[in-house]
Protein backbone atom coordinates (compact mmCIF):
# COMPACT_ATOMS: atom_id res chain seq x y z
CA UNK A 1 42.84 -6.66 -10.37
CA UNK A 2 45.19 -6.60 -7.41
CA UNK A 3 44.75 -6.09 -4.15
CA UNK A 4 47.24 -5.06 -1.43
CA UNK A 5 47.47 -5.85 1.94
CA UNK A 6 49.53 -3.59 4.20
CA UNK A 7 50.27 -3.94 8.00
CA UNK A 8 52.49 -2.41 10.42
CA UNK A 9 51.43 0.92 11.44
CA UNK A 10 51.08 2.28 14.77
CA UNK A 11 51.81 5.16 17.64
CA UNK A 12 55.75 5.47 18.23
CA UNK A 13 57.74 8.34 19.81
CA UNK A 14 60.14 10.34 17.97
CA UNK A 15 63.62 8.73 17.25
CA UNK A 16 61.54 5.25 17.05
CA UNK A 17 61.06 2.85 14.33
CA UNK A 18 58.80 0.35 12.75
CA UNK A 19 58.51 -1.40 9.85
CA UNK A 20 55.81 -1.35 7.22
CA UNK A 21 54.86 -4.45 5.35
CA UNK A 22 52.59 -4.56 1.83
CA UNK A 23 51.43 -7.86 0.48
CA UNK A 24 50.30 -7.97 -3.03
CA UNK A 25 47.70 -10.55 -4.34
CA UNK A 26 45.62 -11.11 -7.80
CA UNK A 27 47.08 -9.95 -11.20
CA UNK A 28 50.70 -9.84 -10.17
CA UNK A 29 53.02 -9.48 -13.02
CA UNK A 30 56.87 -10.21 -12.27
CA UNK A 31 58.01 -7.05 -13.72
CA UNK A 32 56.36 -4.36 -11.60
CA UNK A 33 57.30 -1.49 -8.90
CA UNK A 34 56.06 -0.98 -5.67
CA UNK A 35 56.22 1.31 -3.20
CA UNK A 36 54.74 3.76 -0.06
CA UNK A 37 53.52 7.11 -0.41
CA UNK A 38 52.36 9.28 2.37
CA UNK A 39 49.74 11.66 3.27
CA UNK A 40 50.06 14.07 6.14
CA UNK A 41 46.47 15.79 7.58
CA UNK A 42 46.25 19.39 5.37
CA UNK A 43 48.78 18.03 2.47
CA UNK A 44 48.88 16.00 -0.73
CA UNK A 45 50.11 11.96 -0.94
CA UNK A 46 53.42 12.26 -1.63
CA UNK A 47 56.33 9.93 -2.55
CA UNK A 48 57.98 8.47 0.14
CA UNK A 49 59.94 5.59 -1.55
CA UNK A 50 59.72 3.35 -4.48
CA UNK A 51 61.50 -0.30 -5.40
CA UNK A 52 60.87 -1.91 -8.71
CA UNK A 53 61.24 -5.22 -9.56
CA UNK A 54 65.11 -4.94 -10.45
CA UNK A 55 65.85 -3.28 -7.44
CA UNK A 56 65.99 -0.18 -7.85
CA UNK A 57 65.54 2.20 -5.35
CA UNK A 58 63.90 6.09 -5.13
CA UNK A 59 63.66 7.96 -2.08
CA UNK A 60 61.93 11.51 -1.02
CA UNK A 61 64.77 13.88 -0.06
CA UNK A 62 63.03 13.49 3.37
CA UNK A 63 63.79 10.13 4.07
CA UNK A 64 67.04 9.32 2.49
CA UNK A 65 68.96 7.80 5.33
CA UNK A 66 66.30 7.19 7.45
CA UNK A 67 64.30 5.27 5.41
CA UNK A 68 64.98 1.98 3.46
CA UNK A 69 62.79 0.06 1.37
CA UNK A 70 63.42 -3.24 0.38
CA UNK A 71 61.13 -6.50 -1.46
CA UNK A 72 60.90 -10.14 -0.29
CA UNK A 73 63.56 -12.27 -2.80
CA UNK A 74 61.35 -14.86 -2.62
CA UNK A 75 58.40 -13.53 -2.77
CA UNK A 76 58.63 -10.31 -5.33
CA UNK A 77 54.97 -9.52 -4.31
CA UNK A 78 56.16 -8.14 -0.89
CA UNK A 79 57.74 -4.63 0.13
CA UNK A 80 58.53 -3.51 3.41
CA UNK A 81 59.49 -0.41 4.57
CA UNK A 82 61.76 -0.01 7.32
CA UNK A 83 61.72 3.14 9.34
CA UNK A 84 64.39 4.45 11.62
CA UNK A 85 65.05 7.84 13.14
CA UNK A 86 60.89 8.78 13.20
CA UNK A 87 60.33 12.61 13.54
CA UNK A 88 56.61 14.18 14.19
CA UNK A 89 56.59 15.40 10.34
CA UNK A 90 56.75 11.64 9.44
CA UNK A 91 53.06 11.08 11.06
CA UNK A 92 50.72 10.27 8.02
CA UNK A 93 48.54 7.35 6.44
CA UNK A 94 51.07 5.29 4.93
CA UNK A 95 49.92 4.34 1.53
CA UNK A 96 51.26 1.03 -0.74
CA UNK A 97 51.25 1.19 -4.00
CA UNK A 98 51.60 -1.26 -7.35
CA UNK A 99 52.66 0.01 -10.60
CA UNK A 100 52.29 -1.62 -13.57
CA UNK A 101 50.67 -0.01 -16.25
CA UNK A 102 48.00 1.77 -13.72
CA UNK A 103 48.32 2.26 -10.07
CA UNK A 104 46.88 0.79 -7.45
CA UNK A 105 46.36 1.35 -3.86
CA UNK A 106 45.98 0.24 -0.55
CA UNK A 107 44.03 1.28 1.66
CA UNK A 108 46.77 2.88 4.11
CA UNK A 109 48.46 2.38 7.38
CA UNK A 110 48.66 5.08 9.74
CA UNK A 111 51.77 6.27 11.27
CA UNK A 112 51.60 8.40 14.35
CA UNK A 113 55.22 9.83 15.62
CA UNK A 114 54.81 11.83 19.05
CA UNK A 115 57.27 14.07 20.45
């Protein structure tokens, strides 16, 4: 099993930033990706941004340039997601995910962006 620990969230006004944090614990396996994916009120979890192990990098069309998401070189177990430029379409519950041969979740963050 793993479990992930995310952190971060909060209530900031449009053109704002924060920075999301995910901590991954249990049945970590070196080769892995991680990740955020969203979910506004009224629509589907979607992708926001993805890192694997490697360090490669996928981005929504949404974020790209906004967004970057990066892992702890120490610590592979760790992804953060930095946040810059927030708009009111960005407010959702901020969810991390683990991939490695199923997903898991966390149990989201939310992000509020007021105009």
């Amino acid at each position: 099993q793993v479990q992930l620990a995310e952190s971060g969230g909060g209530l900031v006004q449009a053109g704002g930033s924060l920075r999301l944090s995910c901590a991954a614990s249990g049945s970590i396996f070196e080769i892995n990706t991680m990740g955020w994916h969203r979910e506004a009120p009224g629509k589907q979890r979607e992708l926001v941004a993805i890192i694997s192990s490697g360090g490669r990098t996928t981005y929504s069309d949404s974020v790209k340039g906004r967004f970057t998401i990066s892992r702890d070189n120490a610590a592979k177990n760790t992804v953060y997601l930095q946040m810059n430029s927030l708009k009111p379409e960005d407010t959702a519950v901020y969810y991390c995910i683990y991939r490695w041969g199923m997903n898991y979740w966390g149990k989201g963050t939310l992000v509020t962006v007021s105009s």
